[in-house]
PDB file of N, CA and C in Angstrom:
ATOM      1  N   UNK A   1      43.669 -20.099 117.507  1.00  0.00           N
ATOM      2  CA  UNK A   1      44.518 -19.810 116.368  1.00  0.00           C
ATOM      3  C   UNK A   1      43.801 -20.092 115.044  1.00  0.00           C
ATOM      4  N   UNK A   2      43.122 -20.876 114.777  1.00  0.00           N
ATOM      5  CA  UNK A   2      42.439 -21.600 113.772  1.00  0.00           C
ATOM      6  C   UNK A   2      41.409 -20.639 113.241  1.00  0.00           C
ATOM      7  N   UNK A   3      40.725 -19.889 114.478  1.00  0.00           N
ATOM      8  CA  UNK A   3      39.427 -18.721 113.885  1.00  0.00           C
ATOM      9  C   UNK A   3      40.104 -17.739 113.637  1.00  0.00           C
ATOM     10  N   UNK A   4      41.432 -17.218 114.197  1.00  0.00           N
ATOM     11  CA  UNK A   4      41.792 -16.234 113.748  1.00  0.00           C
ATOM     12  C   UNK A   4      42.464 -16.018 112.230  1.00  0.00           C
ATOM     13  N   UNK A   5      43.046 -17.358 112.148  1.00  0.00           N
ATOM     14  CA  UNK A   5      43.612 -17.842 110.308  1.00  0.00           C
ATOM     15  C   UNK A   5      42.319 -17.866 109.660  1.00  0.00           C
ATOM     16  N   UNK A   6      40.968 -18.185 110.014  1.00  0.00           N
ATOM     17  CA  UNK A   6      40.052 -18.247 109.014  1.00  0.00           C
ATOM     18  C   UNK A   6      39.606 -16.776 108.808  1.00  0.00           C
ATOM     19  N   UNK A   7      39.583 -16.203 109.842  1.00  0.00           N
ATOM     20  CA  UNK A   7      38.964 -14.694 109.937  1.00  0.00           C
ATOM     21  C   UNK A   7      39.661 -13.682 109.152  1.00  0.00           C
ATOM     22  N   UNK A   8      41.370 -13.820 108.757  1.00  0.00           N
ATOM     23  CA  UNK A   8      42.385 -13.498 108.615  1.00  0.00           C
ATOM     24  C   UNK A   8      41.817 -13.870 107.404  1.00  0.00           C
ATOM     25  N   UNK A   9      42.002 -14.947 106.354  1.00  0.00           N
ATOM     26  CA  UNK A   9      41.815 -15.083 104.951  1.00  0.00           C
ATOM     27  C   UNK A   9      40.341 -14.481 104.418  1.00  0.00           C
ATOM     28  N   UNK A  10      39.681 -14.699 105.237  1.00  0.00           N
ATOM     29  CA  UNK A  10      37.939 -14.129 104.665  1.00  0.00           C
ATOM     30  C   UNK A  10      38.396 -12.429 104.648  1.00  0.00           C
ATOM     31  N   UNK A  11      39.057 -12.237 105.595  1.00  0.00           N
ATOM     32  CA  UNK A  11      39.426 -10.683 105.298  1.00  0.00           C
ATOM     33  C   UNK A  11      39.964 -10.338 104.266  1.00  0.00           C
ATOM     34  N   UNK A  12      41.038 -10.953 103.808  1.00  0.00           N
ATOM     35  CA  UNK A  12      41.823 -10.604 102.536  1.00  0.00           C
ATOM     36  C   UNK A  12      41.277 -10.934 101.640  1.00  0.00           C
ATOM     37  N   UNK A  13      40.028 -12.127 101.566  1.00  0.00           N
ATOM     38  CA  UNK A  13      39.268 -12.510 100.261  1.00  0.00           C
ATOM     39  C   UNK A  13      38.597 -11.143 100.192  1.00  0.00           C
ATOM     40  N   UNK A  14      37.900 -10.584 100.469  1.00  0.00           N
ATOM     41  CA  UNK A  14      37.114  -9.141 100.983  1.00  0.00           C
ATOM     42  C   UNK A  14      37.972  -8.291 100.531  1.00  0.00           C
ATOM     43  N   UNK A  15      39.505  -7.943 100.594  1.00  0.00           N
ATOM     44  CA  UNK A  15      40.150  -6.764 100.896  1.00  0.00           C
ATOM     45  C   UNK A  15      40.027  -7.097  98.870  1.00  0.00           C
ATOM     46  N   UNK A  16      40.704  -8.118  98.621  1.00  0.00           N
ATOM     47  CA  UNK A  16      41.224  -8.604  97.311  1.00  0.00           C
ATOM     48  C   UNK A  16      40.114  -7.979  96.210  1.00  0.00           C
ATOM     49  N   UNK A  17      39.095  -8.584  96.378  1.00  0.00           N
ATOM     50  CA  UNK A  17      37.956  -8.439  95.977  1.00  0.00           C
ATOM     51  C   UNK A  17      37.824  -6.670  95.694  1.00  0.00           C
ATOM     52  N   UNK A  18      38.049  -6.316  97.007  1.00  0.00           N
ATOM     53  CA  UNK A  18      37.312  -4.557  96.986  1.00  0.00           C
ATOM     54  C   UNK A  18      38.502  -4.095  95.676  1.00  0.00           C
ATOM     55  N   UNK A  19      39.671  -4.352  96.050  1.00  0.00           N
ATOM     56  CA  UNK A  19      40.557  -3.742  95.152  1.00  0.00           C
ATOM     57  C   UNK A  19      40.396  -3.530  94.016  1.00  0.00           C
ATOM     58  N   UNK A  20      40.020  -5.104  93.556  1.00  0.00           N
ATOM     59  CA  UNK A  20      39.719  -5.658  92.024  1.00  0.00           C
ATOM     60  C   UNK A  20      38.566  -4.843  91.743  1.00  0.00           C
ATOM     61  N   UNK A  21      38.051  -4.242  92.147  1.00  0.00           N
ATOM     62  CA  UNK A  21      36.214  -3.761  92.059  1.00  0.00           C
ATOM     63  C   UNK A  21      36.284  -2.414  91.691  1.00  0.00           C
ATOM     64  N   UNK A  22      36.936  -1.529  92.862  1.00  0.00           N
ATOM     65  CA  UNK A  22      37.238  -0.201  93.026  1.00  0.00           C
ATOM     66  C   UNK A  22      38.454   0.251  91.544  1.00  0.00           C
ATOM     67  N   UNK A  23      39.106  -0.796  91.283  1.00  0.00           N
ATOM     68  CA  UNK A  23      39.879  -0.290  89.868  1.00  0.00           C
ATOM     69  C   UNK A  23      38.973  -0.756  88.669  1.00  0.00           C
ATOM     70  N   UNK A  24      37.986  -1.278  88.717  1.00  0.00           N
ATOM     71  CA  UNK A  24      37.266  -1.590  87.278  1.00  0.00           C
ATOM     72  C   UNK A  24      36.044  -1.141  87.432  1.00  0.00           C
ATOM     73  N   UNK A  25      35.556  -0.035  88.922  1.00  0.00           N
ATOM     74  CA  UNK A  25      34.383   0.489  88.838  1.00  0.00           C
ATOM     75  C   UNK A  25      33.933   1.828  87.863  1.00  0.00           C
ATOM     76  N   UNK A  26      34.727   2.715  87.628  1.00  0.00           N
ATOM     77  CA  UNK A  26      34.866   3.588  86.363  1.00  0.00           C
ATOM     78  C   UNK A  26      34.856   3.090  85.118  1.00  0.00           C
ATOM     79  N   UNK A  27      35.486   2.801  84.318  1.00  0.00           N
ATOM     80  CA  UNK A  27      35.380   2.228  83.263  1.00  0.00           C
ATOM     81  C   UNK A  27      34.004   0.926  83.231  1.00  0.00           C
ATOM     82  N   UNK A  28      33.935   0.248  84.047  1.00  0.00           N
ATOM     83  CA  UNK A  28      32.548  -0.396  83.519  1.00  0.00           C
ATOM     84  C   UNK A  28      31.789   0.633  83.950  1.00  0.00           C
ATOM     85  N   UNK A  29      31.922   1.739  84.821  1.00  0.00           N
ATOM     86  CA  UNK A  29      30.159   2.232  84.851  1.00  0.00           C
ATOM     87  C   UNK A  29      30.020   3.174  83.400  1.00  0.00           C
ATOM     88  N   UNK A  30      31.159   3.625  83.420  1.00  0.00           N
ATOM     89  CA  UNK A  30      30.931   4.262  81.681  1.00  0.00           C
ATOM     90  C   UNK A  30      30.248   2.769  80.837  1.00  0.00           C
ATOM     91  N   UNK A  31      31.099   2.329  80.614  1.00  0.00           N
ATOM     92  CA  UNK A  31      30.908   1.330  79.247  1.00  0.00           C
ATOM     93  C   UNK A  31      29.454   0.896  79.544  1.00  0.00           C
ATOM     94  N   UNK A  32      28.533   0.400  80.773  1.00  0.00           N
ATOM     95  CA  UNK A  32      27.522   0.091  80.785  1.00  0.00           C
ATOM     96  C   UNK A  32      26.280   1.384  81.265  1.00  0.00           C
ATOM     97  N   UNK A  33      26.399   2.024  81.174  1.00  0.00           N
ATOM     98  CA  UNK A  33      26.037   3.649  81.014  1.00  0.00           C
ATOM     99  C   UNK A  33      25.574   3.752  79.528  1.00  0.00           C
ATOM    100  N   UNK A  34      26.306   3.730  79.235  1.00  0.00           N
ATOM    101  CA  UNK A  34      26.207   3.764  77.718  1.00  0.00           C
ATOM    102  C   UNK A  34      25.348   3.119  76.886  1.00  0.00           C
ATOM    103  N   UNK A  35      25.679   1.760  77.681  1.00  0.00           N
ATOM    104  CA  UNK A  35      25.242   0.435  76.956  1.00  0.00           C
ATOM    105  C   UNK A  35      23.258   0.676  77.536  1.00  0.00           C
ATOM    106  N   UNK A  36      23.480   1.045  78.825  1.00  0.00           N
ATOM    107  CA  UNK A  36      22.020   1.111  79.139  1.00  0.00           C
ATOM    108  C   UNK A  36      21.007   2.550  79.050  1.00  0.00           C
ATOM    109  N   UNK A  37      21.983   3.262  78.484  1.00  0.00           N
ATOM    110  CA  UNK A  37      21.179   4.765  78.256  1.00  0.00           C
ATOM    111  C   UNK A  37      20.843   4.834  79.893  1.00  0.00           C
ATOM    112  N   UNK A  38      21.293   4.760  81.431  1.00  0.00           N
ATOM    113  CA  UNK A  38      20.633   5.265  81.804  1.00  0.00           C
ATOM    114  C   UNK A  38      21.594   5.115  83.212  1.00  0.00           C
ATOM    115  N   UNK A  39      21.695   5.972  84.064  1.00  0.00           N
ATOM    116  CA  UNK A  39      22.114   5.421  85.702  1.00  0.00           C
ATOM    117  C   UNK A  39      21.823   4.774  86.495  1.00  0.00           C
ATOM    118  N   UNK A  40      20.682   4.071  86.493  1.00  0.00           N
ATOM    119  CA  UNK A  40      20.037   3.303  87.522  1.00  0.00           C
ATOM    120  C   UNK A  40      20.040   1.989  86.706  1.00  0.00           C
ATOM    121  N   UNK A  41      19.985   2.007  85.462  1.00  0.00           N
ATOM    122  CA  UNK A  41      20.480   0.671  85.122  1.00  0.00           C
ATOM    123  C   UNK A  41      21.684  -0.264  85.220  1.00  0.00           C
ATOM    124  N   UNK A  42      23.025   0.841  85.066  1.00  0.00           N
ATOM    125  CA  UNK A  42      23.661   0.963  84.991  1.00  0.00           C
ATOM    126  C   UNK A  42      24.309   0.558  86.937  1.00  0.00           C
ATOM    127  N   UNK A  43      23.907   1.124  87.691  1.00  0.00           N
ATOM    128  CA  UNK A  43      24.543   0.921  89.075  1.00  0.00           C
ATOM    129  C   UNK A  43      23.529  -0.320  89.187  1.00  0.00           C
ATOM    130  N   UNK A  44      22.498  -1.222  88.961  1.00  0.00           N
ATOM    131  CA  UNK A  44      22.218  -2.311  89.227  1.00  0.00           C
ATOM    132  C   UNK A  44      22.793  -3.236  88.591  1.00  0.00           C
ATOM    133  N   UNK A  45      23.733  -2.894  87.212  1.00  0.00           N
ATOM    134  CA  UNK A  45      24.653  -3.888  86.824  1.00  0.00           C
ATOM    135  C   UNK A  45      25.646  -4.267  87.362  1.00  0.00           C
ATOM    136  N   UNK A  46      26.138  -3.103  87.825  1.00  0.00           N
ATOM    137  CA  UNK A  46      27.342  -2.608  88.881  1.00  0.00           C
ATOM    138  C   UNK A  46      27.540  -3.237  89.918  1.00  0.00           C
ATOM    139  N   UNK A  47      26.182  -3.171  90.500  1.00  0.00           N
ATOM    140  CA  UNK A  47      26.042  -4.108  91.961  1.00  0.00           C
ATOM    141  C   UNK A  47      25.711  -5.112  92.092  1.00  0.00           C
ATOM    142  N   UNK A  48      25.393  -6.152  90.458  1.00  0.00           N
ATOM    143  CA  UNK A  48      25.249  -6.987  90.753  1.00  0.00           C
ATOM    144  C   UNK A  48      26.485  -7.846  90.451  1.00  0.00           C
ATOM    145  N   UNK A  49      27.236  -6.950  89.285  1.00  0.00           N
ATOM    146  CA  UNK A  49      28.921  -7.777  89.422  1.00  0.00           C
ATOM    147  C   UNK A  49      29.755  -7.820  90.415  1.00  0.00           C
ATOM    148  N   UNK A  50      29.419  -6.712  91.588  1.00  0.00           N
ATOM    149  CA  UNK A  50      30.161  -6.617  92.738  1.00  0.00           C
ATOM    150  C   UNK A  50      29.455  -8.217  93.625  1.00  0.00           C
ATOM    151  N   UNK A  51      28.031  -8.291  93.594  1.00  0.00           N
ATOM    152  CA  UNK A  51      27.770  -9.144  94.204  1.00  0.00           C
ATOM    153  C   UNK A  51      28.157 -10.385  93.613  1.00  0.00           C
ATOM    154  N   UNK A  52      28.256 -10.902  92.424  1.00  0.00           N
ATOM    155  CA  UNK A  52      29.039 -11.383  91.912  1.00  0.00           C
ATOM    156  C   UNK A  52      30.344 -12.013  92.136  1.00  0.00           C
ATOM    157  N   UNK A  53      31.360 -11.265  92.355  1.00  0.00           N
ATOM    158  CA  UNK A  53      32.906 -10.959  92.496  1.00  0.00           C
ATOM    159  C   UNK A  53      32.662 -11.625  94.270  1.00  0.00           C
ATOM    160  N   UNK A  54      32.267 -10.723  94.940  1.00  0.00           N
ATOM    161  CA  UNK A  54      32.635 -10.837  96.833  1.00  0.00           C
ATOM    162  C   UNK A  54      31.909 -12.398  96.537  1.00  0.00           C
ATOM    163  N   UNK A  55      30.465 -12.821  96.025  1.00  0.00           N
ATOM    164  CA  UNK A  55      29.830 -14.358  96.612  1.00  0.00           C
ATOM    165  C   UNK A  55      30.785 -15.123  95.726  1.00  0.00           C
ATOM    166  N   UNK A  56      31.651 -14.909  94.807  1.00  0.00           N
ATOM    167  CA  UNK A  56      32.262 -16.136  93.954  1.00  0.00           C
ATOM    168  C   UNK A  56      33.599 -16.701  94.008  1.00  0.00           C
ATOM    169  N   UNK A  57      34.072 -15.257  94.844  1.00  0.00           N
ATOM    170  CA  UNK A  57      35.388 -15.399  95.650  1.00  0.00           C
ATOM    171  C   UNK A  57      35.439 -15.951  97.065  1.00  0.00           C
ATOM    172  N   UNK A  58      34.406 -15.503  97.875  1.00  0.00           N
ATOM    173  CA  UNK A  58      33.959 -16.361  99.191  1.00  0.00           C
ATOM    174  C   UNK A  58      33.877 -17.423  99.560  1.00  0.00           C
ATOM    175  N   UNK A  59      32.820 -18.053  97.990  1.00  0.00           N
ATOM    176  CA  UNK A  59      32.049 -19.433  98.052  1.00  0.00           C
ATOM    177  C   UNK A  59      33.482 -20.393  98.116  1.00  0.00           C
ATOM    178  N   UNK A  60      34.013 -19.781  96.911  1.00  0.00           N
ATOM    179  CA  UNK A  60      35.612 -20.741  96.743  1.00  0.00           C
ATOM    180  C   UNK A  60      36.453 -20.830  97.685  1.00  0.00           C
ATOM    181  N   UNK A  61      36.793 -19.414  98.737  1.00  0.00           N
ATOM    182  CA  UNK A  61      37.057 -19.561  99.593  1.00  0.00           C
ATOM    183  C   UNK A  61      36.705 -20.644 101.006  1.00  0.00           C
ATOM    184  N   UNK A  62      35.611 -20.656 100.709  1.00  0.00           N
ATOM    185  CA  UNK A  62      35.148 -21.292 101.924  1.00  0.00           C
ATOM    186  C   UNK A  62      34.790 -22.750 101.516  1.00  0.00           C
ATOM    187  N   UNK A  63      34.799 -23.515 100.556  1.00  0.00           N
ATOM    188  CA  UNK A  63      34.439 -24.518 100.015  1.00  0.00           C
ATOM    189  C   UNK A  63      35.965 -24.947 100.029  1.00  0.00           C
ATOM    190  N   UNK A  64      36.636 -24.722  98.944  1.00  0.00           N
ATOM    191  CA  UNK A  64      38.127 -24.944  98.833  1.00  0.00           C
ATOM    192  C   UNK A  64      39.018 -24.290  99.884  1.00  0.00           C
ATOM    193  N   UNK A  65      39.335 -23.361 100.326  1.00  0.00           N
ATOM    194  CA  UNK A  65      40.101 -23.161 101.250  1.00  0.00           C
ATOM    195  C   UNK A  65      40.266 -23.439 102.676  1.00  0.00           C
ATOM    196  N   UNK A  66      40.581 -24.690 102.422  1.00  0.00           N
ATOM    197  CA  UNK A  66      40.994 -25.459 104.339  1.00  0.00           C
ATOM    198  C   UNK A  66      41.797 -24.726 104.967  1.00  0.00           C
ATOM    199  N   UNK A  67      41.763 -23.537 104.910  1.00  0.00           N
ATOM    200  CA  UNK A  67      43.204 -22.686 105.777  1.00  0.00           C
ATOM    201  C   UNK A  67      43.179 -23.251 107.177  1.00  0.00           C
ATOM    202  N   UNK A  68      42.390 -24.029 107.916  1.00  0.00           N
ATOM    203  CA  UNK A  68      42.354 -24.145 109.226  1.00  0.00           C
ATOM    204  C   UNK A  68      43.647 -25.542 109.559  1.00  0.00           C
ATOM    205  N   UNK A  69      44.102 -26.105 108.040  1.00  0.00           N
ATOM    206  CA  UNK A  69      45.006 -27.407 108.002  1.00  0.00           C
ATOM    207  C   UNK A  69      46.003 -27.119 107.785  1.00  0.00           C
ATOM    208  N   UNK A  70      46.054 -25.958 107.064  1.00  0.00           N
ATOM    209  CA  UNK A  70      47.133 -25.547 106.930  1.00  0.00           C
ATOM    210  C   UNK A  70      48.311 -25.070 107.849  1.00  0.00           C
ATOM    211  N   UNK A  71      49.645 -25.868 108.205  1.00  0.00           N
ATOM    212  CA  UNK A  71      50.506 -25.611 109.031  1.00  0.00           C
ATOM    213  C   UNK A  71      50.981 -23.681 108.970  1.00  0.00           C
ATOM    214  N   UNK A  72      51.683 -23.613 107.920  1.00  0.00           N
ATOM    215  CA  UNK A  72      51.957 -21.519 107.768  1.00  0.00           C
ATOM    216  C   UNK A  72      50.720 -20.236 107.118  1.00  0.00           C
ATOM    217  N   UNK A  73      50.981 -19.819 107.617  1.00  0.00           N
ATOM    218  CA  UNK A  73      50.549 -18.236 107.329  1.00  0.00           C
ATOM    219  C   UNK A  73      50.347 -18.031 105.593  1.00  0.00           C
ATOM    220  N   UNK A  74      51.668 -18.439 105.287  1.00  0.00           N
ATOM    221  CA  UNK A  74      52.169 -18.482 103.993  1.00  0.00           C
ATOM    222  C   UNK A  74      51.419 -19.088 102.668  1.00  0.00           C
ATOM    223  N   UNK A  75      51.327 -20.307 103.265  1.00  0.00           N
ATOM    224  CA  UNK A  75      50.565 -21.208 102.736  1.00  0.00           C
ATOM    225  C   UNK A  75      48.943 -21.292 102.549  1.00  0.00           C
ATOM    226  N   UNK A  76      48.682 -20.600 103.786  1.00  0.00           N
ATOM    227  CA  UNK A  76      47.113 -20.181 103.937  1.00  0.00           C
ATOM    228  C   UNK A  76      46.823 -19.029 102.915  1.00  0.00           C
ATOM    229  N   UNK A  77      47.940 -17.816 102.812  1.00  0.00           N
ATOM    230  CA  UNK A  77      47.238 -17.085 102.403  1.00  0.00           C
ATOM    231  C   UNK A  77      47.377 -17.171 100.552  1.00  0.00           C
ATOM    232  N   UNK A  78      48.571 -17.904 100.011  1.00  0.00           N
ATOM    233  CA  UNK A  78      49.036 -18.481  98.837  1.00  0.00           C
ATOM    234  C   UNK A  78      47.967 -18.948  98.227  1.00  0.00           C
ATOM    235  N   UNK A  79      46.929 -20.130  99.086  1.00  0.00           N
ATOM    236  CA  UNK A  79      45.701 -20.426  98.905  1.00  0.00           C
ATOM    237  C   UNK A  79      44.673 -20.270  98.533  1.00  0.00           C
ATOM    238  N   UNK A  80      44.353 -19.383  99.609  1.00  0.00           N
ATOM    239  CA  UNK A  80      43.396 -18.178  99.145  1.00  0.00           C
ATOM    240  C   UNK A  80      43.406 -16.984  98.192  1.00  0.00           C
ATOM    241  N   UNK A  81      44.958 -16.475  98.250  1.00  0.00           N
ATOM    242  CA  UNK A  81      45.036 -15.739  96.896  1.00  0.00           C
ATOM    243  C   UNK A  81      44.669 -16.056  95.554  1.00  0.00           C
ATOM    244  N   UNK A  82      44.806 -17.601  95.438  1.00  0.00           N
ATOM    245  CA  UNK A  82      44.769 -18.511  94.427  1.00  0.00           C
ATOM    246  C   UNK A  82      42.811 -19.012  94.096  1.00  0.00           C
ATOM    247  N   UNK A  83      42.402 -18.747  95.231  1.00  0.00           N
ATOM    248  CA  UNK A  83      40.607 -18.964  94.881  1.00  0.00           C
ATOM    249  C   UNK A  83      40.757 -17.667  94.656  1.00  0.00           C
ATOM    250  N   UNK A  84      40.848 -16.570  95.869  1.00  0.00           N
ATOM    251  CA  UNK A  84      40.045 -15.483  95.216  1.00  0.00           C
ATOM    252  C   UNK A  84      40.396 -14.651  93.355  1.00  0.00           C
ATOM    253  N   UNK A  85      41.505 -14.828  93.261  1.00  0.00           N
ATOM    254  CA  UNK A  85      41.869 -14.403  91.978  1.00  0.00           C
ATOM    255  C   UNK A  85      40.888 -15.232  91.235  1.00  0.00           C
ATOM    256  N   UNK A  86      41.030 -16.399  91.378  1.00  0.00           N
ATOM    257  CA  UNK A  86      39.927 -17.537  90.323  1.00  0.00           C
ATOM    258  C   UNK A  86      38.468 -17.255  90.460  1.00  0.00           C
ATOM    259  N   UNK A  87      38.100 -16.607  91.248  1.00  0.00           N
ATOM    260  CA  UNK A  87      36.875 -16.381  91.641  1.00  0.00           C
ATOM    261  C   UNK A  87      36.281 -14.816  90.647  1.00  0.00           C
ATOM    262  N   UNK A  88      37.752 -13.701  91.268  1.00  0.00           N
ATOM    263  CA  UNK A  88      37.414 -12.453  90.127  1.00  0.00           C
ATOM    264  C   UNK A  88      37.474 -12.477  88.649  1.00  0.00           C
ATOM    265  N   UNK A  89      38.213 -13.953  88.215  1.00  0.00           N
ATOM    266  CA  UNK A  89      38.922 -13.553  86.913  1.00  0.00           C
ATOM    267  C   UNK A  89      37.511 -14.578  86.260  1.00  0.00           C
ATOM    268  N   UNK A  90      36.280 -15.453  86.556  1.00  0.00           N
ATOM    269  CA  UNK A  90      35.193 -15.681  86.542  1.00  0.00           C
ATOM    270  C   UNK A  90      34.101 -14.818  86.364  1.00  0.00           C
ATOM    271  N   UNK A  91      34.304 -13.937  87.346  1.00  0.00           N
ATOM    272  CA  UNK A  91      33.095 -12.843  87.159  1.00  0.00           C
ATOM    273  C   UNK A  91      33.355 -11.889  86.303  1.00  0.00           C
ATOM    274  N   UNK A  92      34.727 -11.569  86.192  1.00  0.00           N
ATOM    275  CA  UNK A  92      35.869 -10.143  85.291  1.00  0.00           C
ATOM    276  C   UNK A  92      35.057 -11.099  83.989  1.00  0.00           C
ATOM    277  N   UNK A  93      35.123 -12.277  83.207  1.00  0.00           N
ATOM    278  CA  UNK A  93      35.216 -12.923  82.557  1.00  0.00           C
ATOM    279  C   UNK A  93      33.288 -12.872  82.022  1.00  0.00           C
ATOM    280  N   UNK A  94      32.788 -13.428  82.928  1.00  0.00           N
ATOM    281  CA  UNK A  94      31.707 -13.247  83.085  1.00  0.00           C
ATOM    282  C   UNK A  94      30.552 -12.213  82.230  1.00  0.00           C
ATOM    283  N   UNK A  95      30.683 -10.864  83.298  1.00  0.00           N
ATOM    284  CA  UNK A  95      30.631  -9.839  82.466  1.00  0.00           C
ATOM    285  C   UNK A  95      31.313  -8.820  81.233  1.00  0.00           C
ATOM    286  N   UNK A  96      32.730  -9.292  81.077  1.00  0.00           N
ATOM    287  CA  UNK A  96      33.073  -9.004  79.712  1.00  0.00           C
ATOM    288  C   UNK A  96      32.540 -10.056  78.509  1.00  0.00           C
ATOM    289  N   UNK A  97      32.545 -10.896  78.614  1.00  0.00           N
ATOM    290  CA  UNK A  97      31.504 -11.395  77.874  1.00  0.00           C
ATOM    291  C   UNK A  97      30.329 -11.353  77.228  1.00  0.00           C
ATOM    292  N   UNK A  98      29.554 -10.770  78.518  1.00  0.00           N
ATOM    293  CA  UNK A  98      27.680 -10.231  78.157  1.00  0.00           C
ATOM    294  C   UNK A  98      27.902  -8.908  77.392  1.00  0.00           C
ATOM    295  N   UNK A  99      29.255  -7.864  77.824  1.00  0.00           N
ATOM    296  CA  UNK A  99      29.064  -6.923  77.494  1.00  0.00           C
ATOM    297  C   UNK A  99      29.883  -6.758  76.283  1.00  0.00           C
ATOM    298  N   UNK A 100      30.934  -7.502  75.548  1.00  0.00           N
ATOM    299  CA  UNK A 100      31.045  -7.958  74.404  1.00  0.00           C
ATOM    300  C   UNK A 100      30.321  -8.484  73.499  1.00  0.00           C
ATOM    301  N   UNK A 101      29.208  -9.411  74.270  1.00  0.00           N
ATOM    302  CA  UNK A 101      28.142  -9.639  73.156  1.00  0.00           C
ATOM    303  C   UNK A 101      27.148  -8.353  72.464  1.00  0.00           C
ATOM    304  N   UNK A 102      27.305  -7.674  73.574  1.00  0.00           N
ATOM    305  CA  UNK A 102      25.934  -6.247  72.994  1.00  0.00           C
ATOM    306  C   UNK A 102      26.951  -5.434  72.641  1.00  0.00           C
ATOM    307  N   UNK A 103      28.770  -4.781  72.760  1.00  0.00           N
ATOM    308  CA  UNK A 103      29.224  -4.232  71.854  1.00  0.00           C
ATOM    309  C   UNK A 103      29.542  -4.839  70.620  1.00  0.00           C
ATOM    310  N   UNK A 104      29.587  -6.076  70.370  1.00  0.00           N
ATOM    311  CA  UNK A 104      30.258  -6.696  69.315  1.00  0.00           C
ATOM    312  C   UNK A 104      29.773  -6.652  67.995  1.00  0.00           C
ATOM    313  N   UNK A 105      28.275  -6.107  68.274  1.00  0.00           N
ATOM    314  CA  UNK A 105      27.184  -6.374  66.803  1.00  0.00           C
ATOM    315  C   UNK A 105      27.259  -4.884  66.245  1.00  0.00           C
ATOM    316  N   UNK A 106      27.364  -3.747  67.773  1.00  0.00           N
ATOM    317  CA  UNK A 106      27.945  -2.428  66.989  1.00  0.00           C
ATOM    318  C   UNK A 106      28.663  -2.181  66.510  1.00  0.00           C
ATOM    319  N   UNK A 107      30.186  -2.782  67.062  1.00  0.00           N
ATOM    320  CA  UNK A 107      31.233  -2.688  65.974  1.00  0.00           C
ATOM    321  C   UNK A 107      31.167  -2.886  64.992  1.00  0.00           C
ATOM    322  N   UNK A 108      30.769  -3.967  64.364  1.00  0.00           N
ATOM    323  CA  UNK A 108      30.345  -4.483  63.252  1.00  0.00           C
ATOM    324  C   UNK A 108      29.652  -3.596  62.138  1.00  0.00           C
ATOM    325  N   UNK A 109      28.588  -3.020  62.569  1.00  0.00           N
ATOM    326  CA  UNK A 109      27.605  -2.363  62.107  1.00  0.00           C
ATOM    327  C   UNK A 109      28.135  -1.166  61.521  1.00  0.00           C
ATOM    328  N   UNK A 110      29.119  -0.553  61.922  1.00  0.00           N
ATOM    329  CA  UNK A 110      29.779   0.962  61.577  1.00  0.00           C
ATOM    330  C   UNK A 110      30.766   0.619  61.085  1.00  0.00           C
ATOM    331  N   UNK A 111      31.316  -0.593  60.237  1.00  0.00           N
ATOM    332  CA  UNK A 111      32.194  -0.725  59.527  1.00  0.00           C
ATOM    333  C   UNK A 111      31.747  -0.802  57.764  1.00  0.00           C
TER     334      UNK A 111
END
């Protein structure tokens, strides 16, 4: 029962993750497209916020999330919802940041 509750949350850290990724993969590949004049720059930024997002939501997962102590379902997955969100809203955070710093001086500039 215990591998299957752990196997069970690493899945949904994964599922959580893809979601969060797949709705903010358009709009950042424009905005950093742009930012890098180029496509291949641009999908190595891409992939490295994805790598990002899945190792920062995992790590927390698996560091902080004792789901194996946990008596309900409920509670396990309450848990883990609670790293992995903390984990995307780090990396979401992360790279809006870097990429606020290199739009922020253009805005500026055209005013």
């Amino acid at each position: 029962m215990k591998s299957i509750l752990f196997f069970s949350m690493l899945t949904f850290t994964i599922t959580i993750v893809s979601i969060a990724m797949f709705y903010l993969r358009h709009t950042t590949r424009q905005i950093i497209v742009e930012l890098c004049k180029s496509d291949a720059g641009a999908e190595f930024w891409l992939r490295s916020a994805d790598i990002l997002a899945y190792s920062g939501a995992l790590i927390l997962v698996l560091i902080f999330g004792n789901t194996t102590n946990a008596q309900d379902w409920i509670e396990a997955l309450r848990l883990t919802l609670i790293l992995t969100l903390s984990g995307l809203f780090i990396t979401v955070m992360f790279v809006a940041r870097n990429v606020w710093r290199t739009v922020a001086p253009k805005s500026g500039e055209s005013s």
